[in-house]
Protein backbone atom coordinates (compact mmCIF):
# COMPACT_ATOMS: atom_id res chain seq x y z
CA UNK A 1 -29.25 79.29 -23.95
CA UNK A 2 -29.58 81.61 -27.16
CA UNK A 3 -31.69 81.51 -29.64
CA UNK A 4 -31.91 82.79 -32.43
CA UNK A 5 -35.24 83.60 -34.41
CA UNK A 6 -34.36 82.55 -37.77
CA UNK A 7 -32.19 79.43 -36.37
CA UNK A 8 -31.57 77.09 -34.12
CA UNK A 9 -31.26 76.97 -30.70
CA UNK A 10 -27.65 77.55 -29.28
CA UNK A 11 -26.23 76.25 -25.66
CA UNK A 12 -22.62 75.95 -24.83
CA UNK A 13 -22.67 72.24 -24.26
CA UNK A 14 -25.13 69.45 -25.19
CA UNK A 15 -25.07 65.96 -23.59
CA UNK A 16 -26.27 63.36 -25.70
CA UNK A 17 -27.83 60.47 -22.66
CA UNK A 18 -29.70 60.81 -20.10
CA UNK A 19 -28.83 57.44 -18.34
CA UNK A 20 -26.20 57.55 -15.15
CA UNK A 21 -23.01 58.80 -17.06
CA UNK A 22 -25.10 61.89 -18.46
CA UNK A 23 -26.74 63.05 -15.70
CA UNK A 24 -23.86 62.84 -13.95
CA UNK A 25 -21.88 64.94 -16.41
CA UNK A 26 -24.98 67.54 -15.83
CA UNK A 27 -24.04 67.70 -12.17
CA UNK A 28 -21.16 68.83 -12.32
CA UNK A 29 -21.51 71.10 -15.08
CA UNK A 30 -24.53 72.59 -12.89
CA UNK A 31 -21.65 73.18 -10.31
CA UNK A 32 -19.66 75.31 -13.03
CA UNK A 33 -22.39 77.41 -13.59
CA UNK A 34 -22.59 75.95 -17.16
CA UNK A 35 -25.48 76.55 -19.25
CA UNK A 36 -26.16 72.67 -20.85
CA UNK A 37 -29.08 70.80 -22.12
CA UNK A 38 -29.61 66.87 -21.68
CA UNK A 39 -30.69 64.59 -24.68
CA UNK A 40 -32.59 61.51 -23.95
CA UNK A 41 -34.54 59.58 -26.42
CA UNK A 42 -36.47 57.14 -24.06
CA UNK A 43 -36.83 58.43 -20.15
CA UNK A 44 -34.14 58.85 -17.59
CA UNK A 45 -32.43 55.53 -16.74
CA UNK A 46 -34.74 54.03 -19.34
CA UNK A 47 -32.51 51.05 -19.69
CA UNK A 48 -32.44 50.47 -15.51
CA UNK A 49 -36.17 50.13 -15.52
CA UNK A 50 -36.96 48.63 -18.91
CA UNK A 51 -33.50 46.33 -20.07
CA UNK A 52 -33.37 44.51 -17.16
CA UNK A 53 -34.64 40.94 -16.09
CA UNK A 54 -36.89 40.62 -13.07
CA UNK A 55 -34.49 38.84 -10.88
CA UNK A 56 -31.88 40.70 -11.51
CA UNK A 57 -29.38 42.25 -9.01
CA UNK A 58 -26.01 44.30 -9.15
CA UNK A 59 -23.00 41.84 -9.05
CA UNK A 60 -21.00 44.65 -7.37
CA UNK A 61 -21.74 45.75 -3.05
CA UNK A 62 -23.65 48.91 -2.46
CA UNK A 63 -21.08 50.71 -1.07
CA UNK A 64 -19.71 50.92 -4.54
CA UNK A 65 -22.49 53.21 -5.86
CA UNK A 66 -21.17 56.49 -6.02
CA UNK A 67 -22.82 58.83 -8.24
CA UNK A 68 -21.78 62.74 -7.76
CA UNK A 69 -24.17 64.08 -4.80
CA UNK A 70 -25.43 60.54 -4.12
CA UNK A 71 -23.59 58.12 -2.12
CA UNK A 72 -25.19 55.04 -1.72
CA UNK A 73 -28.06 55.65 0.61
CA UNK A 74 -29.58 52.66 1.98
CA UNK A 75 -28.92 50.18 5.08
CA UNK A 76 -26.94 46.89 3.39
CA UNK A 77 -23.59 48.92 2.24
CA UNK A 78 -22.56 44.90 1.31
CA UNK A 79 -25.38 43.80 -0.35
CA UNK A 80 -26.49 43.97 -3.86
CA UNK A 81 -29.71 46.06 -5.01
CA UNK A 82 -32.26 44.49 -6.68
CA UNK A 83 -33.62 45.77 -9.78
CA UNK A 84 -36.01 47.53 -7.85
CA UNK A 85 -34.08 48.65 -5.03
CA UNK A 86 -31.33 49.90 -8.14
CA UNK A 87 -34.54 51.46 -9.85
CA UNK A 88 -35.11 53.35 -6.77
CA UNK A 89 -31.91 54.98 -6.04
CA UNK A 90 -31.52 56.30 -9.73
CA UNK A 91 -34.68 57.98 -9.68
CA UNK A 92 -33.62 59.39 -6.10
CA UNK A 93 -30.28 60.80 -8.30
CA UNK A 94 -32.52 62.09 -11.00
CA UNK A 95 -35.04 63.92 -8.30
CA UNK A 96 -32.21 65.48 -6.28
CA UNK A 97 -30.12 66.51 -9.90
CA UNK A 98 -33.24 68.56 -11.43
CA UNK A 99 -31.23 68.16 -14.65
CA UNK A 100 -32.23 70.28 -17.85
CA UNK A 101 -33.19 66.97 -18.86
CA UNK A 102 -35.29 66.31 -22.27
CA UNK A 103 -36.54 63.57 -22.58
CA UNK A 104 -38.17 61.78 -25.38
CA UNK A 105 -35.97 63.59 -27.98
CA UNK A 106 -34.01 61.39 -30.19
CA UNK A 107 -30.47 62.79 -31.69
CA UNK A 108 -30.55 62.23 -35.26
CA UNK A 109 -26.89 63.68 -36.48
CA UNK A 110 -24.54 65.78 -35.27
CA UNK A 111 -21.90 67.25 -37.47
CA UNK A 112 -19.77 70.39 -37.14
CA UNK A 113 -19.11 73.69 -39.62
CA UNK A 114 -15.94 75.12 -41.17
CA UNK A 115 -15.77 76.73 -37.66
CA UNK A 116 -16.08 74.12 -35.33
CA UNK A 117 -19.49 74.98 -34.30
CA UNK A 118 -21.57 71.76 -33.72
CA UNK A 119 -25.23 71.32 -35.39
CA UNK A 120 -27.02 68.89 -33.48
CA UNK A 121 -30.52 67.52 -35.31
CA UNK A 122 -33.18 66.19 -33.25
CA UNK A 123 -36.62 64.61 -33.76
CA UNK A 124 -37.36 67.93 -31.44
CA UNK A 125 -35.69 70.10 -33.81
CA UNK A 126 -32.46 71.90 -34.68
CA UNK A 127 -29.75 72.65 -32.02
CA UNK A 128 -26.32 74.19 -31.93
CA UNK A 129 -23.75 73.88 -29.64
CA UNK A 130 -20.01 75.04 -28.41
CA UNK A 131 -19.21 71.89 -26.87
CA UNK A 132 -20.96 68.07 -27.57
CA UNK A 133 -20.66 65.25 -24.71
CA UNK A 134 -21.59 61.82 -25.89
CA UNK A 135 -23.01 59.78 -23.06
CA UNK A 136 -25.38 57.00 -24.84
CA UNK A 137 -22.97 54.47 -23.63
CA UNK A 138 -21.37 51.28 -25.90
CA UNK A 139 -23.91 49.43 -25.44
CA UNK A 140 -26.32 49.88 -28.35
CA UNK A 141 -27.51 47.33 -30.72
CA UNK A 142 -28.38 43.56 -29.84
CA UNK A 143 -26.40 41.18 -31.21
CA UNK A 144 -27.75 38.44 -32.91
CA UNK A 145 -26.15 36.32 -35.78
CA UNK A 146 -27.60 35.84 -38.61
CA UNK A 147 -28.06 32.17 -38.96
CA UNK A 148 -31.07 32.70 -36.49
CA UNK A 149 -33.39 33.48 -39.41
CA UNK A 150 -32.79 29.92 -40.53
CA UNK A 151 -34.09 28.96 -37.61
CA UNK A 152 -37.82 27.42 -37.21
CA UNK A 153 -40.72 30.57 -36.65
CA UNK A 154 -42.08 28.13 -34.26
CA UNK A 155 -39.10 28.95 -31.79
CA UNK A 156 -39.46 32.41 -29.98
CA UNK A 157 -35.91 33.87 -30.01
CA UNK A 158 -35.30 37.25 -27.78
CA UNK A 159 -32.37 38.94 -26.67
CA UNK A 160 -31.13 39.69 -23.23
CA UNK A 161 -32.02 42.83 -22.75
CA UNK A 162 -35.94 41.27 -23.58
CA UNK A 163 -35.67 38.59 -21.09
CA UNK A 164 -38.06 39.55 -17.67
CA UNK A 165 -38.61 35.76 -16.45
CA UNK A 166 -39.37 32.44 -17.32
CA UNK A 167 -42.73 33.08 -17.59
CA UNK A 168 -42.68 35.12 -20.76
CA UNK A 169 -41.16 32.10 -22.60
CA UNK A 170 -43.41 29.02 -23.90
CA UNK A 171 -43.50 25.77 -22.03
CA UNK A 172 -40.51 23.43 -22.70
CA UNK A 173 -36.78 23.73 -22.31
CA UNK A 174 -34.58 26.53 -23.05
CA UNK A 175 -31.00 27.70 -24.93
CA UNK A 176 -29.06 30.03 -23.44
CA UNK A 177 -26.09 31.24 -26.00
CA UNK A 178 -23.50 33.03 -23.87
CA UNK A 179 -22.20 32.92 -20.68
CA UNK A 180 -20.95 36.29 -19.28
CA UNK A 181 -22.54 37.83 -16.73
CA UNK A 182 -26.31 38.48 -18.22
CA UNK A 183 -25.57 34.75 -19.53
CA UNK A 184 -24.73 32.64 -16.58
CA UNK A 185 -27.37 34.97 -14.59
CA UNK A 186 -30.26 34.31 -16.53
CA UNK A 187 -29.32 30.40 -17.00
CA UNK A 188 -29.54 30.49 -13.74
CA UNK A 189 -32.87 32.10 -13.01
CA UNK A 190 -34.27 29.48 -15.54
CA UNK A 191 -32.62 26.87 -13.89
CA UNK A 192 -34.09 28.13 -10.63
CA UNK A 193 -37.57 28.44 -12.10
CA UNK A 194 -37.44 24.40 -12.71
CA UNK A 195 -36.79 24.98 -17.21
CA UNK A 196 -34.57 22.39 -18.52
CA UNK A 197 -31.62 24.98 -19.97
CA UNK A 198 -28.96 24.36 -22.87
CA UNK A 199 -26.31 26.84 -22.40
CA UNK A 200 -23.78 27.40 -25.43
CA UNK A 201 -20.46 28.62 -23.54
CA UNK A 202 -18.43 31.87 -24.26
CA UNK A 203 -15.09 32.98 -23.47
CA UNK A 204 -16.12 34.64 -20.19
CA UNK A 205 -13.83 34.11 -17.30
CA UNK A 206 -15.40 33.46 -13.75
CA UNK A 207 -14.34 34.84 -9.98
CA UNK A 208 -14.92 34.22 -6.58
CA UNK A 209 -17.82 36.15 -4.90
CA UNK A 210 -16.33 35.63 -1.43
CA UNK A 211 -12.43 34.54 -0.92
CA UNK A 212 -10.88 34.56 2.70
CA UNK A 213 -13.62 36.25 4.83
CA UNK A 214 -14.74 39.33 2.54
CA UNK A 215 -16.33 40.13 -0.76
CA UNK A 216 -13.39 39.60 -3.71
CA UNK A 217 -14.36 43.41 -4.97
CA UNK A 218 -13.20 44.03 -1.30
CA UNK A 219 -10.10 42.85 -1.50
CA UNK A 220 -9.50 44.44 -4.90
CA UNK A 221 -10.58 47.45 -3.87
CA UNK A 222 -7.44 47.02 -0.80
CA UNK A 223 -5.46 46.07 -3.84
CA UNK A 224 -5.93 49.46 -6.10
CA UNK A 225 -7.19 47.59 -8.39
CA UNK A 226 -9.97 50.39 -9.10
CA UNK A 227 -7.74 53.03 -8.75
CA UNK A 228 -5.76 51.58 -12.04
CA UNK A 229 -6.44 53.81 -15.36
CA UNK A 230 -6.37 51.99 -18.51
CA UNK A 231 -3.09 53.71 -19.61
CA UNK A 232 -1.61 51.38 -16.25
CA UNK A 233 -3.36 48.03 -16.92
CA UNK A 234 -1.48 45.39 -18.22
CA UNK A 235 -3.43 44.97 -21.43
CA UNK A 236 -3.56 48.74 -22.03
CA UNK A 237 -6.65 49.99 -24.00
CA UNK A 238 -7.55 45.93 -25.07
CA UNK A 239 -8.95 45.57 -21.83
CA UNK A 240 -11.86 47.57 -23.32
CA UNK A 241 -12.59 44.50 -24.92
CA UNK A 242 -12.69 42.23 -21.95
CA UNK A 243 -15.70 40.03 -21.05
CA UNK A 244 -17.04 40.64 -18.02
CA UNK A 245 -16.59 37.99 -15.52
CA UNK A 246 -19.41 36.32 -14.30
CA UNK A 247 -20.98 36.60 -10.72
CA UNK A 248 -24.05 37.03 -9.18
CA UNK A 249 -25.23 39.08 -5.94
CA UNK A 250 -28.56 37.04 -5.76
CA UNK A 251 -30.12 36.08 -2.57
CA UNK A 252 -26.59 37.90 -0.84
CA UNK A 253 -24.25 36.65 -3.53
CA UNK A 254 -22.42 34.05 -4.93
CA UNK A 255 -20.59 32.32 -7.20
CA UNK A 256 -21.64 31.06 -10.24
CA UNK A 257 -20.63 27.69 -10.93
CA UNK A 258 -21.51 26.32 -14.49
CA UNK A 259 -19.92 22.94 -13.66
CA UNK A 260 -22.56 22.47 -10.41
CA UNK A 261 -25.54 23.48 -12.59
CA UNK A 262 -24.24 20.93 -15.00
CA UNK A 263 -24.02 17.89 -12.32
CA UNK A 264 -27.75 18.94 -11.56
CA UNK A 265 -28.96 18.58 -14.91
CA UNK A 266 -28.55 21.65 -17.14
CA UNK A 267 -26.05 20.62 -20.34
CA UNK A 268 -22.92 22.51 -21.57
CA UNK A 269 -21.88 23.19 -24.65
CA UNK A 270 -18.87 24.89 -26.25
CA UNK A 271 -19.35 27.61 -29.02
CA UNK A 272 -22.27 27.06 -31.16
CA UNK A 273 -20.88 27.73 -34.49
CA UNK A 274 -24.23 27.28 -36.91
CA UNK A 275 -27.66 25.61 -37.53
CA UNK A 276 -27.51 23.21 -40.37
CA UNK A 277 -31.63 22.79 -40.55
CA UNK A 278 -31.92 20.22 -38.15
CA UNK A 279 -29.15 20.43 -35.62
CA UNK A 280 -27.30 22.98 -33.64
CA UNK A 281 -23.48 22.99 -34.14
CA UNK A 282 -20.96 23.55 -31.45
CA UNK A 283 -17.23 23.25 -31.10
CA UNK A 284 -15.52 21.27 -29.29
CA UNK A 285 -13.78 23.66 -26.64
CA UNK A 286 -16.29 23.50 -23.27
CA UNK A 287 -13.73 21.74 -21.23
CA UNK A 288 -11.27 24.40 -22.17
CA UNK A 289 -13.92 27.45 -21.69
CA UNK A 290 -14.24 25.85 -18.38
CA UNK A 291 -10.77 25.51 -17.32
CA UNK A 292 -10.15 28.63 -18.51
CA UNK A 293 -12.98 30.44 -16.32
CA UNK A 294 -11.49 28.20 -13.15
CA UNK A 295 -8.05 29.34 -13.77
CA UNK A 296 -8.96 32.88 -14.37
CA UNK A 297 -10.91 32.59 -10.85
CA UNK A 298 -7.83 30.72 -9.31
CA UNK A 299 -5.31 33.41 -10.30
CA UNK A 300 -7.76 36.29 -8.59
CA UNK A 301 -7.35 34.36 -5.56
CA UNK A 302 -3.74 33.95 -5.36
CA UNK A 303 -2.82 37.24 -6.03
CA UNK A 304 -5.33 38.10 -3.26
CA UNK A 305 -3.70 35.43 -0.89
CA UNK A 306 -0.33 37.21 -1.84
CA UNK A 307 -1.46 40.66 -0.38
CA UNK A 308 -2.67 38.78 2.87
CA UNK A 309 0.85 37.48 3.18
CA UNK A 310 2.31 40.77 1.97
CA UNK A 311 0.22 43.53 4.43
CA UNK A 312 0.18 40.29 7.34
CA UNK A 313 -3.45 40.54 7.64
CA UNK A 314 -5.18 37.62 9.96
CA UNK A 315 -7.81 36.15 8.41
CA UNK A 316 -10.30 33.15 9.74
CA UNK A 317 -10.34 31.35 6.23
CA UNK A 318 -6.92 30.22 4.88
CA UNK A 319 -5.99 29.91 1.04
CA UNK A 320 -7.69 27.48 -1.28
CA UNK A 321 -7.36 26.46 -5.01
CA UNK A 322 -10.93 25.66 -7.02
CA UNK A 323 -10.84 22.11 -8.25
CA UNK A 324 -12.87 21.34 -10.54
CA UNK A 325 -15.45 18.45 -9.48
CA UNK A 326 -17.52 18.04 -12.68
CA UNK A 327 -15.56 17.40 -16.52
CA UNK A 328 -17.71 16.84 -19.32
CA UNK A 329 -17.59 13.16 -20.77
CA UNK A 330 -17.38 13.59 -24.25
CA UNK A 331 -17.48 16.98 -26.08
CA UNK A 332 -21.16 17.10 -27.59
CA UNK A 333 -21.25 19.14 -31.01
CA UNK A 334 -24.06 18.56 -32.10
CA UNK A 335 -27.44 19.11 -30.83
CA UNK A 336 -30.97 17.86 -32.86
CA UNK A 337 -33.25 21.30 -32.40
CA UNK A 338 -36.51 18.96 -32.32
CA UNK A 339 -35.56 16.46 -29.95
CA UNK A 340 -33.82 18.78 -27.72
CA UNK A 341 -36.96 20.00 -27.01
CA UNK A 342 -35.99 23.43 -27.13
CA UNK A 343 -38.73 26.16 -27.76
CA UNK A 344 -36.90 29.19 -26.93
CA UNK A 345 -33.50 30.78 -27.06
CA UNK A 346 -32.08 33.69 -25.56
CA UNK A 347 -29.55 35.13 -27.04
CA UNK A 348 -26.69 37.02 -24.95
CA UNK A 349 -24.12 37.68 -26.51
CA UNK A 350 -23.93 41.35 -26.16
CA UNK A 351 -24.51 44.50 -27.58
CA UNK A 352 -22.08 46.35 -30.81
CA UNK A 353 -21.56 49.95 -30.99
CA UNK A 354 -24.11 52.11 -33.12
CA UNK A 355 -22.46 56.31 -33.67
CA UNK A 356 -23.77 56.17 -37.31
CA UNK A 357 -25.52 59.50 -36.23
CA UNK A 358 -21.95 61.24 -35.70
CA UNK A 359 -19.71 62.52 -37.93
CA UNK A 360 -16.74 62.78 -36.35
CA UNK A 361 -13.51 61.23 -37.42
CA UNK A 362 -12.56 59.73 -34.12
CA UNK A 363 -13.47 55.92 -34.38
CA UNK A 364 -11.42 53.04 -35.02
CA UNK A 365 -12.17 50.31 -37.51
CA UNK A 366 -14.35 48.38 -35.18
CA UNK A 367 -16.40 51.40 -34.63
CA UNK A 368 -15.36 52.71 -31.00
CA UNK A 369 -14.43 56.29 -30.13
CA UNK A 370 -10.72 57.09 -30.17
CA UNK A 371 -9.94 59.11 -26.85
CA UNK A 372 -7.84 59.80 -23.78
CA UNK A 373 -10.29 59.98 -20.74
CA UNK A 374 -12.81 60.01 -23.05
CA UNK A 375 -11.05 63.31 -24.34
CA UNK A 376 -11.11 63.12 -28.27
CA UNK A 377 -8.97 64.34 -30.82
CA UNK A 378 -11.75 66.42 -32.06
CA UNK A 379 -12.03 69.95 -30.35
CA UNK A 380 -15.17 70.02 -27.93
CA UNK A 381 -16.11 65.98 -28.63
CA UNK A 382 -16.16 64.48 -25.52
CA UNK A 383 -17.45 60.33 -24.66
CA UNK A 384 -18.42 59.46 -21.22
CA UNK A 385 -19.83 56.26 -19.28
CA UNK A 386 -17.73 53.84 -21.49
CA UNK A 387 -16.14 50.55 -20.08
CA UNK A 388 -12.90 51.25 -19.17
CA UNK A 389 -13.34 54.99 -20.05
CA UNK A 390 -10.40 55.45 -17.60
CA UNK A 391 -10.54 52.74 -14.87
CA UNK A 392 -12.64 49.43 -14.65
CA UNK A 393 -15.39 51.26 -13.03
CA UNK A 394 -16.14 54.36 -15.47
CA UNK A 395 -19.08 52.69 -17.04
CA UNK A 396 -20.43 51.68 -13.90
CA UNK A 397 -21.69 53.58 -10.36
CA UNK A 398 -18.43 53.62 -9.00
CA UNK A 399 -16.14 55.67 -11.34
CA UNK A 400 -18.40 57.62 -13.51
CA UNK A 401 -18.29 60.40 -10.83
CA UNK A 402 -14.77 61.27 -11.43
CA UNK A 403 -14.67 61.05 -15.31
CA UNK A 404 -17.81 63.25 -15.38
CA UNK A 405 -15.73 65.71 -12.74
CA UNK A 406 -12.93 65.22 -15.06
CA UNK A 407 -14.29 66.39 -18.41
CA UNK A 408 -16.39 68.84 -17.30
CA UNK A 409 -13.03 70.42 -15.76
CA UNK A 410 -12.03 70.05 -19.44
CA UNK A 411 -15.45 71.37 -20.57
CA UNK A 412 -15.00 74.77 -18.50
CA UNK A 413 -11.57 75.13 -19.63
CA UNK A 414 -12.90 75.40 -23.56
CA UNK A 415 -15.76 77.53 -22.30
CA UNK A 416 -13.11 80.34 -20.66
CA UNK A 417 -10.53 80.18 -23.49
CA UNK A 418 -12.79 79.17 -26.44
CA UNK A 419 -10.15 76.74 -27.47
CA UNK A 420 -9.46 73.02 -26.46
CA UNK A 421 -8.58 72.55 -23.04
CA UNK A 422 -4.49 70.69 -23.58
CA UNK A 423 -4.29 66.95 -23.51
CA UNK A 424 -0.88 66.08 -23.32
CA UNK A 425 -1.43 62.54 -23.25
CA UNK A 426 -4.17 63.18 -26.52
CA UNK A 427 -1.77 65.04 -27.80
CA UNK A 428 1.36 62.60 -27.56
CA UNK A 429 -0.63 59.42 -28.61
């Protein structure tokens, strides 16, 4: 660090996050020998240990975590860690990483000079630096639409990342809006806890938690799948926008089955749409959000039976097909709020981007960073811990260690030649 008596404090780099993706960045940049400071407004892994329901689990096996330095380290490599257990092995990361971590220090702008340089205000103070890595995720404001402020006061409405356990809600039944994977999980746990639930379907596709013998993130795994960068995937760069499909690793895993919890007693709905004062408004599409999520499920499976067939692997359980047991009889699209019965709705529906606090021209018109790798057009701007950053796992445990290995190689580069490290695929696209 330098600093400068009549201005701010200079370091080569500055990571803004101080969640998975940038401590993992200040590994490796430890490893360089790079002088860097870390950014974090709340606490380390804040959103682990505070954004997380009390059931909750990881919907991918242990064996996946991988964070630079820190394998997973516990005894069920095919389980799924708690939130606890998950709690636990971050704060094992952030003891072994001794990051220049501060914490409690919110970023307020950061802009750059006629030279490049990058000014960085905090509520801590004034900062410059060579190089900026932005690692506060996508993930950044709740989303909830606006015709919930015609709704009645005398229904508690929180979001997802509020939700801890029945408990916290008043007595009577519950709407879920959204089914991807926070969604379908937390329907559940209602459901579990014995709370009538209403759950308002999304577009979220569904898969298999165990196929033929093993895990299905197993098999992909065999397939490559993981290994594929987003410049290889099918959909290219839209797959950034992909729901999640829904899973659990609850109680060992399984699958989540909307048309079972709706045999026992929990009702469907399509896509509410709007509250007109009295009722809830959905469309029409649940048996087609349904079949969708099967067939999406159904076409994991077959291309996983096709790589049996193709490597000749033996395996105890033969191919199946998912048929559906369960069809709604009429498509309900309306729902009266007072009879219902309802006195609580969560809403999950996700989370929208928030870099208001960065000027930088490198976001498209829906607000998300423009980059290769999370390498940016902008000299020294670098994103990390994104969903499909590179592959499907760089904004989880599994593949943030090799985009944070990546950029800081891109990082050191600047550092020795005081220039952008070359990006031929930047460059070209």
């Amino acid at each position: 660090m330098t600093t400068h008596s009549s201005g701010p404090s200079h370091y080569p780099v500055l990571v803004i996050g101080g969640g998975q993706a940038g401590l993992s960045m200040s590994y490796y940049l430890k490893e360089m020998g790079l002088d860097h400071l870390v950014f974090e407004k709340n606490t380390a892994v804040h959103g682990w240990k505070n954004e997380r329901w009390d059931s909750f689990t990881l919907v991918t096996p242990n064996w996946q975590c991988d964070l630079p330095g820190h394998p997973y380290d516990g005894d069920d490599p095919h389980g799924f860690m708690t939130r606890q257990e998950t709690i636990g092995y971050l704060e094992r990361f952030v003891e072994k990483l001794d990051a220049p971590l501060r914490e409690g220090v919110s970023v307020n702008t950061v802009r750059t000079d006629a030279d490049g340089l990058y000014h960085v205000s905090t509520s801590d103070g004034e900062y410059t630096a060579d190089q900026v890595v932005v690692a506060s995720g996508g993930y950044h404001v709740p989303v909830i639409p606006r015709m919930a402020e015609r709704l009645p006061e005398s229904v508690l409405q929180i979001h997802s990342a509020q939700y801890k356990n029945s408990g916290q809600l008043p007595e009577g039944a519950v709407l879920v809006v959204g089914s991807g994977q926070s969604g379908a999980q937390i329907a559940e746990d209602l459901y579990l806890a014995g709370r009538k639930v209403y759950l308002a379907t999304g577009d979220a596709p569904r898969v298999s938690r165990f196929y033929r013998g093993k895990d299905v993130v197993e098999w992909l795994d065999d397939m490559g799948y993981y290994k594929m960068s987003v410049s290889d995937h099918p959909l290219g760069k839209n797959v950034r926008s992909n729901t999640n499909h829904y899973v659990t690793g609850r109680d060992g895993g399984r699958d989540i089955d909307l048309r079972k919890f709706a045999k026992e007693g929990m009702e469907l709905f399509g896509l509410m749409t709007d509250y007109d004062g009295e009722n809830l408004t959905f469309l029409p599409d649940l048996e087609a959000k349904l079949d969708k999520a099967d067939a999406t499920l159904n076409n994991i499976n077959a291309r996983i039976d096709a790589w049996i067939e193709k490597q000749g692997i033996d395996t105890v359980e033969g191919p199946s097909v998912y048929t559906p047991d369960w069809v709604p009889e009429r498509e309900r699209t309306e729902l009266n709020l007072a009879e219902s019965g309802i006195t609580s709705i969560v809403w999950c529906i996700g989370f929208r981007p928030d870099f208001a606090w960065l000027d930088a021209p490198v976001f498209n018109g829906q607000g998300h960073p423009q980059h290769v790798r999370g390498v940016t057009h902008q000299a020294g701007l670098y994103f990390i811990g994104l969903p499909w950053l590179h592959t499907w796992g760089s904004g989880r445990f599994s593949g943030v260690r090799q985009d944070s290995e990546y950029l800081a190689g891109h990082i050191a580069a600047f550092v020795k030649n005081h220039q952008p490290a070359k990006n031929e695929e930047a460059l070209a696209s």
